[in-house]
Structure formats: C-alpha cells, structure tokens
Protein backbone atom coordinates (compact mmCIF):
# COMPACT_ATOMS: atom_id res chain seq x y z
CA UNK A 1 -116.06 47.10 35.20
CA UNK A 2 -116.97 48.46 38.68
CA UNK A 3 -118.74 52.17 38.48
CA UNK A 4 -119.04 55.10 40.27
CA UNK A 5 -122.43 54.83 41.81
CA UNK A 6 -123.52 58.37 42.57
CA UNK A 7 -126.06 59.20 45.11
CA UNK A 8 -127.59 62.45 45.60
CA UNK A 9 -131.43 61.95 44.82
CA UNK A 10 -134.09 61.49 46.93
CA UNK A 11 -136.16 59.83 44.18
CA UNK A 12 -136.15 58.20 40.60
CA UNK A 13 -134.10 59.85 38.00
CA UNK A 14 -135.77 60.81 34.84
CA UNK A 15 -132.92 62.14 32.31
CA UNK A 16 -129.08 62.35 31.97
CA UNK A 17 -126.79 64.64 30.28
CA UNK A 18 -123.13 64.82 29.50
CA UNK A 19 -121.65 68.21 28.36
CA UNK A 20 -119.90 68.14 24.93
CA UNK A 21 -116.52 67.90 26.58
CA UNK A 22 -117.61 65.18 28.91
CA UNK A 23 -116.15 66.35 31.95
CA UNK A 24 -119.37 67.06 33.45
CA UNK A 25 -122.34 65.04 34.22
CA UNK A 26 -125.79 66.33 34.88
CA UNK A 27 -128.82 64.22 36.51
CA UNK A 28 -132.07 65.25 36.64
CA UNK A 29 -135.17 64.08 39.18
CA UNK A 30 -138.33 63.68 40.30
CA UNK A 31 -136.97 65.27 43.34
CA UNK A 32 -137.16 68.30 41.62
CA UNK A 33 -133.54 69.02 41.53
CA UNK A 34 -130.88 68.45 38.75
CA UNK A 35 -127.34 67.71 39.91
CA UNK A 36 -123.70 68.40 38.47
CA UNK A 37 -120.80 65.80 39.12
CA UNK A 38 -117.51 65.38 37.63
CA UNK A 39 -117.71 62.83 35.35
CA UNK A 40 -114.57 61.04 36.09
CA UNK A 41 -114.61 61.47 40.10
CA UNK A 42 -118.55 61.31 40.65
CA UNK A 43 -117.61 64.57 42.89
CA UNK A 44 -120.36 66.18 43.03
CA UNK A 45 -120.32 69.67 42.32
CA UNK A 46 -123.46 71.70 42.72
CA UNK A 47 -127.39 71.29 42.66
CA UNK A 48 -129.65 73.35 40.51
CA UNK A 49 -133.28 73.48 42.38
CA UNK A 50 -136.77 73.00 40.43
CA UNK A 51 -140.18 74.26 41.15
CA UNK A 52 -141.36 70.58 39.88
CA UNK A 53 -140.08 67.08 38.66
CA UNK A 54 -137.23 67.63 36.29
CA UNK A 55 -138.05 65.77 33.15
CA UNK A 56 -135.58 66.36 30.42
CA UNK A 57 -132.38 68.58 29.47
CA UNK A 58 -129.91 70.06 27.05
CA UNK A 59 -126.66 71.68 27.55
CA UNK A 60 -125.12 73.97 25.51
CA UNK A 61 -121.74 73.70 23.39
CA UNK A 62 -120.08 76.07 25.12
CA UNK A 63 -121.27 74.54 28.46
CA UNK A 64 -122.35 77.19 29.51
CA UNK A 65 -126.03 76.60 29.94
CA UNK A 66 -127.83 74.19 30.84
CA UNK A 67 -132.10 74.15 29.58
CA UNK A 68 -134.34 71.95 31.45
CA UNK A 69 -137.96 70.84 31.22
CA UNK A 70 -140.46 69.95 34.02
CA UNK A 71 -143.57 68.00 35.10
CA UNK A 72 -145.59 71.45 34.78
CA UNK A 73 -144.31 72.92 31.72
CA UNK A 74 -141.35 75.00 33.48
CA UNK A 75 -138.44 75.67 31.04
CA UNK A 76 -135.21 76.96 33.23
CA UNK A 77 -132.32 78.03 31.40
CA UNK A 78 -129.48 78.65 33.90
CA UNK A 79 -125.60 79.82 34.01
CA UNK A 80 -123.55 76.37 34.90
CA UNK A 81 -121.11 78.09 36.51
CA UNK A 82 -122.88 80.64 38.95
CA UNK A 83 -126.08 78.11 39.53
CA UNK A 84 -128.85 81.03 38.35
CA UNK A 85 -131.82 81.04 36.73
CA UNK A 86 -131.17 83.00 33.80
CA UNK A 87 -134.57 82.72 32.25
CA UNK A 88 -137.43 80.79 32.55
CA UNK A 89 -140.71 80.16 30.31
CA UNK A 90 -143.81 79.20 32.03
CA UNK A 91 -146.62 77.08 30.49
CA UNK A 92 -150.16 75.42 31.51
CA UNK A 93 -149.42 73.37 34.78
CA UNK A 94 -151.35 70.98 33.12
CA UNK A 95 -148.86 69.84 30.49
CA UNK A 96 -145.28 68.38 31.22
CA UNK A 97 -142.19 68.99 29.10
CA UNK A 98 -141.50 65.33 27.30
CA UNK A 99 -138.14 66.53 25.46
CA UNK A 100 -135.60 69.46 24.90
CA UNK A 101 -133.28 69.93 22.13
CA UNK A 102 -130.77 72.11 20.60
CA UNK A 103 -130.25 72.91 17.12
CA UNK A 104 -127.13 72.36 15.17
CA UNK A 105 -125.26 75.06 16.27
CA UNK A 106 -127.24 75.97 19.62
CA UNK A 107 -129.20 78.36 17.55
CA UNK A 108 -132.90 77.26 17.96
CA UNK A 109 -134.02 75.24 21.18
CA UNK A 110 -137.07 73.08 20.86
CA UNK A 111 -139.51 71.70 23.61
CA UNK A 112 -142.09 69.22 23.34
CA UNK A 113 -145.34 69.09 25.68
CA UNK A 114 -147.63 66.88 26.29
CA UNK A 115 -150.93 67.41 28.09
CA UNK A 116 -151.24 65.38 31.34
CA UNK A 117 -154.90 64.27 30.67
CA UNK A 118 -156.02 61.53 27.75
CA UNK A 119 -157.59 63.99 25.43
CA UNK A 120 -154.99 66.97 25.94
CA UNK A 121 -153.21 68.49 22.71
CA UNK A 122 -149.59 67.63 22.02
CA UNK A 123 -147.31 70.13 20.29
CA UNK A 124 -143.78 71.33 19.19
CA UNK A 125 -142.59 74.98 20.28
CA UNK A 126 -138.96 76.23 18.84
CA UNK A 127 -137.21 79.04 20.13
CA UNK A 128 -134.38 81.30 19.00
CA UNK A 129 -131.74 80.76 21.92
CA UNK A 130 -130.82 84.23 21.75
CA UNK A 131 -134.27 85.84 21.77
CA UNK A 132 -134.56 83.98 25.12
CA UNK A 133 -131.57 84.86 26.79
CA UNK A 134 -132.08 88.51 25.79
CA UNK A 135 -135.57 88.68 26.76
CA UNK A 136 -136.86 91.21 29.69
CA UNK A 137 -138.27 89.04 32.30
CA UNK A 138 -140.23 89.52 36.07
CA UNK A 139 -138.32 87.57 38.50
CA UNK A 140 -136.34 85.74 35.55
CA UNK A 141 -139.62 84.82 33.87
CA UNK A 142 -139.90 85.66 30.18
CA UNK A 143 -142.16 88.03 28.86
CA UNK A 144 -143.93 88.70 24.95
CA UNK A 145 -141.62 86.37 23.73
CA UNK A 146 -143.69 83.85 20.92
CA UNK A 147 -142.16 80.55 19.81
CA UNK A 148 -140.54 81.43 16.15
CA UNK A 149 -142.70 78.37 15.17
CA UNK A 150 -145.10 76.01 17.33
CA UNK A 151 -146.53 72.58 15.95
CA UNK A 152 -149.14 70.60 16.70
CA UNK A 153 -149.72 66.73 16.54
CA UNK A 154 -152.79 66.20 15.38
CA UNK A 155 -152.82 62.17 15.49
CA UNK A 156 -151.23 60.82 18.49
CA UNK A 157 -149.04 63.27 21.76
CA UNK A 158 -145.37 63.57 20.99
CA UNK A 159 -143.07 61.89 23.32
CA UNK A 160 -139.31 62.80 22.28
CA UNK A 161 -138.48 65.35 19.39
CA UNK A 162 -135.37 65.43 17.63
CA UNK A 163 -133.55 67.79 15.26
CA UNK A 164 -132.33 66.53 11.88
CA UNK A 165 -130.85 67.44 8.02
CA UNK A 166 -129.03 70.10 9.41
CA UNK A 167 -132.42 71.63 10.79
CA UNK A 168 -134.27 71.21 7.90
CA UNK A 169 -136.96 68.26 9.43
CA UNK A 170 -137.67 67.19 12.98
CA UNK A 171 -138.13 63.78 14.10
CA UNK A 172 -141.10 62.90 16.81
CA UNK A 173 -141.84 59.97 18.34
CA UNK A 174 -145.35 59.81 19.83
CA UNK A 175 -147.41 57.56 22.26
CA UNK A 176 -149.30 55.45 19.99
CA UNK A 177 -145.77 53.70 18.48
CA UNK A 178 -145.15 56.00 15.16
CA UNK A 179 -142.59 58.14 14.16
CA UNK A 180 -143.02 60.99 11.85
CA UNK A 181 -140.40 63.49 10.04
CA UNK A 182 -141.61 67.08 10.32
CA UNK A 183 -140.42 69.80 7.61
CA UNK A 184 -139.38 72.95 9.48
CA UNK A 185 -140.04 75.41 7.85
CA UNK A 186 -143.89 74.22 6.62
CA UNK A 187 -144.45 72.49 9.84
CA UNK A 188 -146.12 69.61 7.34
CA UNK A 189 -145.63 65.89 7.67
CA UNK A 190 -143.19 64.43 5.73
CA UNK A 191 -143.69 60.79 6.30
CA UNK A 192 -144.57 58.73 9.19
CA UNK A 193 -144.57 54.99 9.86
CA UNK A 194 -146.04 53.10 12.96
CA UNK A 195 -143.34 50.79 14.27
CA UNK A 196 -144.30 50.18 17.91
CA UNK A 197 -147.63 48.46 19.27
CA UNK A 198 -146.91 50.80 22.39
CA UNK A 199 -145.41 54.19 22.98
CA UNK A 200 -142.45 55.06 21.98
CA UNK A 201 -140.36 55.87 25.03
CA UNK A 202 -137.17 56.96 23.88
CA UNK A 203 -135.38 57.56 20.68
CA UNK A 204 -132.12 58.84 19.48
CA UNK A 205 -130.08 59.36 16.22
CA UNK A 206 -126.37 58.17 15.52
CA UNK A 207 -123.69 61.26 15.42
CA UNK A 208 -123.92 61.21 11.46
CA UNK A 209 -127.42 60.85 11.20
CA UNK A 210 -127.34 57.10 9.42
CA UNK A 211 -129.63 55.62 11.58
CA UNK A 212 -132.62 55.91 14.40
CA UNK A 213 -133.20 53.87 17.36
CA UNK A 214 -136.12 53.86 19.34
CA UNK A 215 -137.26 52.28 22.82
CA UNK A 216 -140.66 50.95 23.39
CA UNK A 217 -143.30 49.65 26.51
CA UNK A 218 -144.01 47.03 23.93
CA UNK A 219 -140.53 45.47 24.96
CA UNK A 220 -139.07 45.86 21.38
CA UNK A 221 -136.26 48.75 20.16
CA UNK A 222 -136.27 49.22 16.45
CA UNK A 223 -133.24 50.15 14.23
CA UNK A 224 -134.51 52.52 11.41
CA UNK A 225 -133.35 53.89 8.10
CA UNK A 226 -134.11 57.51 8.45
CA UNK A 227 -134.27 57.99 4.70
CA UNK A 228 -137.12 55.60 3.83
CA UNK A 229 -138.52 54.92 7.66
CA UNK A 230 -137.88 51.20 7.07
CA UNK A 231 -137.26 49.46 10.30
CA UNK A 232 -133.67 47.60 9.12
CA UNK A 233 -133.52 45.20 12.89
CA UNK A 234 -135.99 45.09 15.79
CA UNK A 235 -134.48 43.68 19.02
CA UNK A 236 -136.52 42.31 21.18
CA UNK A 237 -134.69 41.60 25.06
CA UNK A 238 -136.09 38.19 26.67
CA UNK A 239 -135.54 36.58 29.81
CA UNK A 240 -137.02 38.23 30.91
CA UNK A 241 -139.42 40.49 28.64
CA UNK A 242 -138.94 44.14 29.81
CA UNK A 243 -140.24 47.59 28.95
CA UNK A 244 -137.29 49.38 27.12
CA UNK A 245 -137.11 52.61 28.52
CA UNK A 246 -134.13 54.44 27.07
CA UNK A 247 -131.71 53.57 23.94
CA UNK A 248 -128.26 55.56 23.07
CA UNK A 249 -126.38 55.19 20.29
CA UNK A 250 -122.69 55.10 20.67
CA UNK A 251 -120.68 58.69 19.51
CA UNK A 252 -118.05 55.72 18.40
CA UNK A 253 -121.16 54.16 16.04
CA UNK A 254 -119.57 55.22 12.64
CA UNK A 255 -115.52 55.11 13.46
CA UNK A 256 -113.87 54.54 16.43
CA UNK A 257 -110.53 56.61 17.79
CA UNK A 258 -108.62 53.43 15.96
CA UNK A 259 -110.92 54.00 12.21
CA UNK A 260 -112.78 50.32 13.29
CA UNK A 261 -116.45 50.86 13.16
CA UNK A 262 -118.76 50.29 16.09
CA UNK A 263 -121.77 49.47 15.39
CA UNK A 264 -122.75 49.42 19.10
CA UNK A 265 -125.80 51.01 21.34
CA UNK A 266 -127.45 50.32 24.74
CA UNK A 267 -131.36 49.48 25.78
CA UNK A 268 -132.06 49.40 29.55
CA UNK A 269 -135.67 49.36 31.05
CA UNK A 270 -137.23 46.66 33.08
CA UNK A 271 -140.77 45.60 34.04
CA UNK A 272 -143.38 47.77 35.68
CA UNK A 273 -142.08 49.92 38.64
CA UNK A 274 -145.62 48.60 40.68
CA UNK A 275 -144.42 45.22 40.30
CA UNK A 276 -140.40 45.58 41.56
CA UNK A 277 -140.75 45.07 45.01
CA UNK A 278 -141.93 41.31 44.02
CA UNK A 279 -139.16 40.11 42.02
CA UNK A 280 -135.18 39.67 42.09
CA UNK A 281 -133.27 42.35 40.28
CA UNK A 282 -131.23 39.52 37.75
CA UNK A 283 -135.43 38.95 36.98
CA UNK A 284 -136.24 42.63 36.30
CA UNK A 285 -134.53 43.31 33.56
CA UNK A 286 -132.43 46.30 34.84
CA UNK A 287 -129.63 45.36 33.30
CA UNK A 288 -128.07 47.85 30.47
CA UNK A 289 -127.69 45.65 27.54
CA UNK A 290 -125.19 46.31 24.27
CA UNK A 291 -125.74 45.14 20.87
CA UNK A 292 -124.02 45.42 17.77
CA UNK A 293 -127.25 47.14 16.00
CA UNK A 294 -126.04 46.54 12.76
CA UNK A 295 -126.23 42.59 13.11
CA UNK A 296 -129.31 42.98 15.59
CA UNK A 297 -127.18 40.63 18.02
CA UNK A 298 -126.88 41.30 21.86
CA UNK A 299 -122.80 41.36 22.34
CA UNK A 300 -122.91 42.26 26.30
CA UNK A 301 -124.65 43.14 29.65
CA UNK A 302 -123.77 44.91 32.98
CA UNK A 303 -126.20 44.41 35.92
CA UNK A 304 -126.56 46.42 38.89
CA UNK A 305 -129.61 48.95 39.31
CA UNK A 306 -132.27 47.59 41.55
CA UNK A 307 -134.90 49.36 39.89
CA UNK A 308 -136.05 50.16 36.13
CA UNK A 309 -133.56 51.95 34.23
CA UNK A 310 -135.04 55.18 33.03
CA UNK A 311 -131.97 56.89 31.05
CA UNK A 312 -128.83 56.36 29.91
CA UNK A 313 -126.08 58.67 27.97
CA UNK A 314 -122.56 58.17 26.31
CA UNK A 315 -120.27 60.47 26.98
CA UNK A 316 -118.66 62.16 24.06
CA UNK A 317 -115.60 59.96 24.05
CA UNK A 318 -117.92 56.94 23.82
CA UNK A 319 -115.84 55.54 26.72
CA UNK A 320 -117.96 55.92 29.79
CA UNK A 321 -121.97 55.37 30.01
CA UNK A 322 -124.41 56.87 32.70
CA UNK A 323 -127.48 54.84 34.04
CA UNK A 324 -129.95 56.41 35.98
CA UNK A 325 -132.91 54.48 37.57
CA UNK A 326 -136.17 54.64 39.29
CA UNK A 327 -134.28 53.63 42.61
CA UNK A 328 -132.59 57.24 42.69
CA UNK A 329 -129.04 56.15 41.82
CA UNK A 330 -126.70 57.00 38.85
CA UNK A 331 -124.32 54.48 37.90
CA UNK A 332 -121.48 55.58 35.44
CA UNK A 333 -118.98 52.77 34.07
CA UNK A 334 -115.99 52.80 32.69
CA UNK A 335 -115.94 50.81 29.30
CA UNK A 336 -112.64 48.32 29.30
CA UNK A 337 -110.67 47.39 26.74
CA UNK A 338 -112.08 44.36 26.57
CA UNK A 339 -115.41 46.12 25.43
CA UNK A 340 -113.26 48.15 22.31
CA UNK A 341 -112.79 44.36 21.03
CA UNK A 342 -116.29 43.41 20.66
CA UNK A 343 -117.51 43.39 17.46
C-alpha cells in the first residue's frame, strides 16, 4: 500500500477535503494557503491564498465552490475553477473558525467560532448559500448580510458542528467532552451527554446517519447511537496512548459496491506535538488505525507520518484515504483488495 505523499506546505496541515466526485483533493494549512491536487495523480493543480491559517472547509456538490474557515474568523467562498474570491465574511480577529458545513442540499452553510481566549463566547452562525453568493460586497467582502439564525453555547465552546435529520437538529461537539443535538429551528437543546474527560477533537456521522464517532485528547474515540446518545463502543488506541485527533467514517460503512457491510472507520493522532522531536515515529502514535466500529476491534494500521496526524478524509468511493499531519505532508493511499476482505 505505498501512497502518494504530496508536498506543497510549508507547515502543519489542519483539514482535508475530497469533492463529491473524488477526483479532487483539497488541503488546507497553517501556511495560510489551501491547495488542489488530483486525487489519483497527487498533481497538483492550483493554490488558493489566505489572509490567515486555514482551519476547516466544505465544498460544494456541484464542485464548484469551495468555503473555508480561518484562524481569525475569515470565511472565503471561492470559484474552484478560476481561483477567486467570490465572497468573503469577516468576523472578530479574536475568534477562529472551528468547523464549516453544508446543508443537505448545499442550501444553508454553517460556521462554528470559537473565541481564542478562556472566557470567550462560542456560537453557531447559518447562512443561506445563496444570500451569500448574491450579496453586494467591497473588495469581495460581504455587506448587511445577518446569519438566518446564530446560536450560542452557553455551557462549554463548540469545537465541530454537524448537520443532521435532514436539517432538522445540529450536532456540536464542544471542549469540555459533551455532545449536544441542537433543534434548528428553536435553536433549544435537545439532549446532550458528556462522553469525553477532554475535548472533543473531531467528530463525524456515517453516510446514513446510524451512528457518530468522535475523537478525543483524552486518547479515547467513542461510537454513539445518535438516537438515544448512548455511547455503543469506546476504543481506546495503546502502545502507545495517543491523542486522537481526527476520526472518519467509511462512505462504504452501511453497504459496500459488493452489498457486504463495512463496518469500518479510521482514528489517527499521536502524542503532543512539543514532545515529537524526542521520540521515534513507530512510538508516536502517527499511525492511521482501522477498526471494525461495530465490534470495537482494531482490524489494521498503516504507518508513515512523522508527525501527529491532524485530519483524515475518505474519498467518496471509500477506496482511497487522505492523511494530513503536523509535519506538512499529505499522504493519500490506495486501499487494496486485501483491505475489501477485512471484516
């Protein structure tokens, strides 16, 4: 399983995107920039430039725009194919955008931010895609145009925020290890249950919505019944301990191309970034590791990053995984066949 290792940041990489069709890859950076490769050559194809570190992104169906979020609450939304900022919605400098996502549909996009201080506010702001793209602007910025609905945490900052229910709810994690379901259109809590003794730094929802994983600095990813918040497995990674950083569920996770179910997802991480010049990369923990969630058994690793692994996504196809780490590389793989036999 040898990968592409692509190499065209200057420093660690903070979030990955495939487009729906999974022919093109996007990475973004703390070098401020966000690259596009081909997916199956690792050519790369152009660089979009920041103001600020890129934290997070969304692409949409018709891949043809890409949103991003940075370190000072920049939102860019710009035309794939030409490399412009369209648009772009400026916020405090003092808070950083912690997660983007698109409605079903493309219709609504939704930022979280969370203030960069201890005692700074945490909310939710949701966007009609349109309103945005439509908007008059001053040197592409967006002017007089209000969230269509803005929530605030009032317990602990949100970290990643997810639709679900066909719209209806929104799922946040936050930093002090809870998740909570959000109705839309009350902004109200729905339920909430603390699973994590640390923040939560990732979290993601299978294609069909059966399940939620989640990724935590307390070492431990838990596997979670949306419906009643019950945690159904928690894997915990030893030998060594690690932070889990990032967790993806495989697109294959309720039937495969050949009507088998895979049950399978990734966790990647590592231990502290202060701490990696001092120890061997087989004893940081870098490596991505697969389990079959279902059973809460580990089925498979790949090594290779020489740094903690900060984000990972499936392509669509659920064929070919991206890894991007704090030492400024992107490795994609290849699954083999071998892999489609696993349980």
């Amino acid at each position: 399983m040898k990968p592409i290792i692509l190499q065209g940041h200057t420093r660690p990489i903070r979030d990955i995107k495939f487009n729906k069709d999974g022919d093109f890859l996007f990475t973004g950076s703390n070098d401020r920039n966000v690259t596009l490769w081909a997916s199956e050559t690792g050519e790369r194809i152009g660089t979009y430039y920041h103001s600020a570190a890129v934290n997070n992104m969304a692409v949409t169906l018709d891949s043809r725009i890409l949103i991003t979020g940075d370190n000072t609450g920049g939102c860019y939304f710009w035309d794939i194919n030409t490399g412009k900022v369209l648009k772009k919605i400026e916020m405090d400098a003092t808070f950083s955008i912690r997660s983007v996502d698109l409605s079903y549909g493309d219709q609504n996009i939704m930022f979280s931010y969370g203030g960069r201080t201890r005692d700074a506010k945490s909310f939710v702001d949701i966007y009609k895609l349109s309103d945005i793209l439509s908007a008059s602007t001053t040197n592409t910025i967006v002017k007089n145009v209000a969230p269509i609905k803005s929530i605030t945490s009032s317990v602990s900052k949100f970290v990643t925020c997810k639709w679900i229910n066909l719209n209806n709810n929104i799922i946040c994690s936050r930093e002090d290890g809870a998740i909570q379901m959000i109705d839309y259109e009350s902004g109200l809590t729905i339920k909430e249950n603390k699973i994590h003794s640390s923040i939560i730094m990732d979290m993601d929802i299978s294609k069909r919505e059966e399940i939620i994983l989640t990724a935590s600095k307390d070492g431990k990813s838990c596997v979670i019944d949306p419906d009643t918040f019950e945690v159904i497995h928690t894997l915990h990674p030893q030998d060594p301990t690690r932070n889990i950083n990032t967790c993806k569920i495989s697109p294959l996770f309720s039937l495969g191309d050949d009507g088998e179910e895979k049950y399978h997802a990734i966790l990647a991480g590592g231990q502290e970034s202060r701490e990696v010049t001092t120890t061997h990369s087989k004893k940081g923990g870098f490596e991505l590791l697969f389990y079959n969630i279902m059973y809460g058994e580990e089925i498979g690793s790949i090594q290779g990053h020489f740094g903690p692994v900060n984000t990972m996504a499936f392509g669509p196809s659920g064929k070919i995984i991206a890894s991007g780490a704090e030492d400024a590389t992107i490795r994609v793989h290849k699954l083999e066949d071998d892999y489609f036999n696993l349980p």
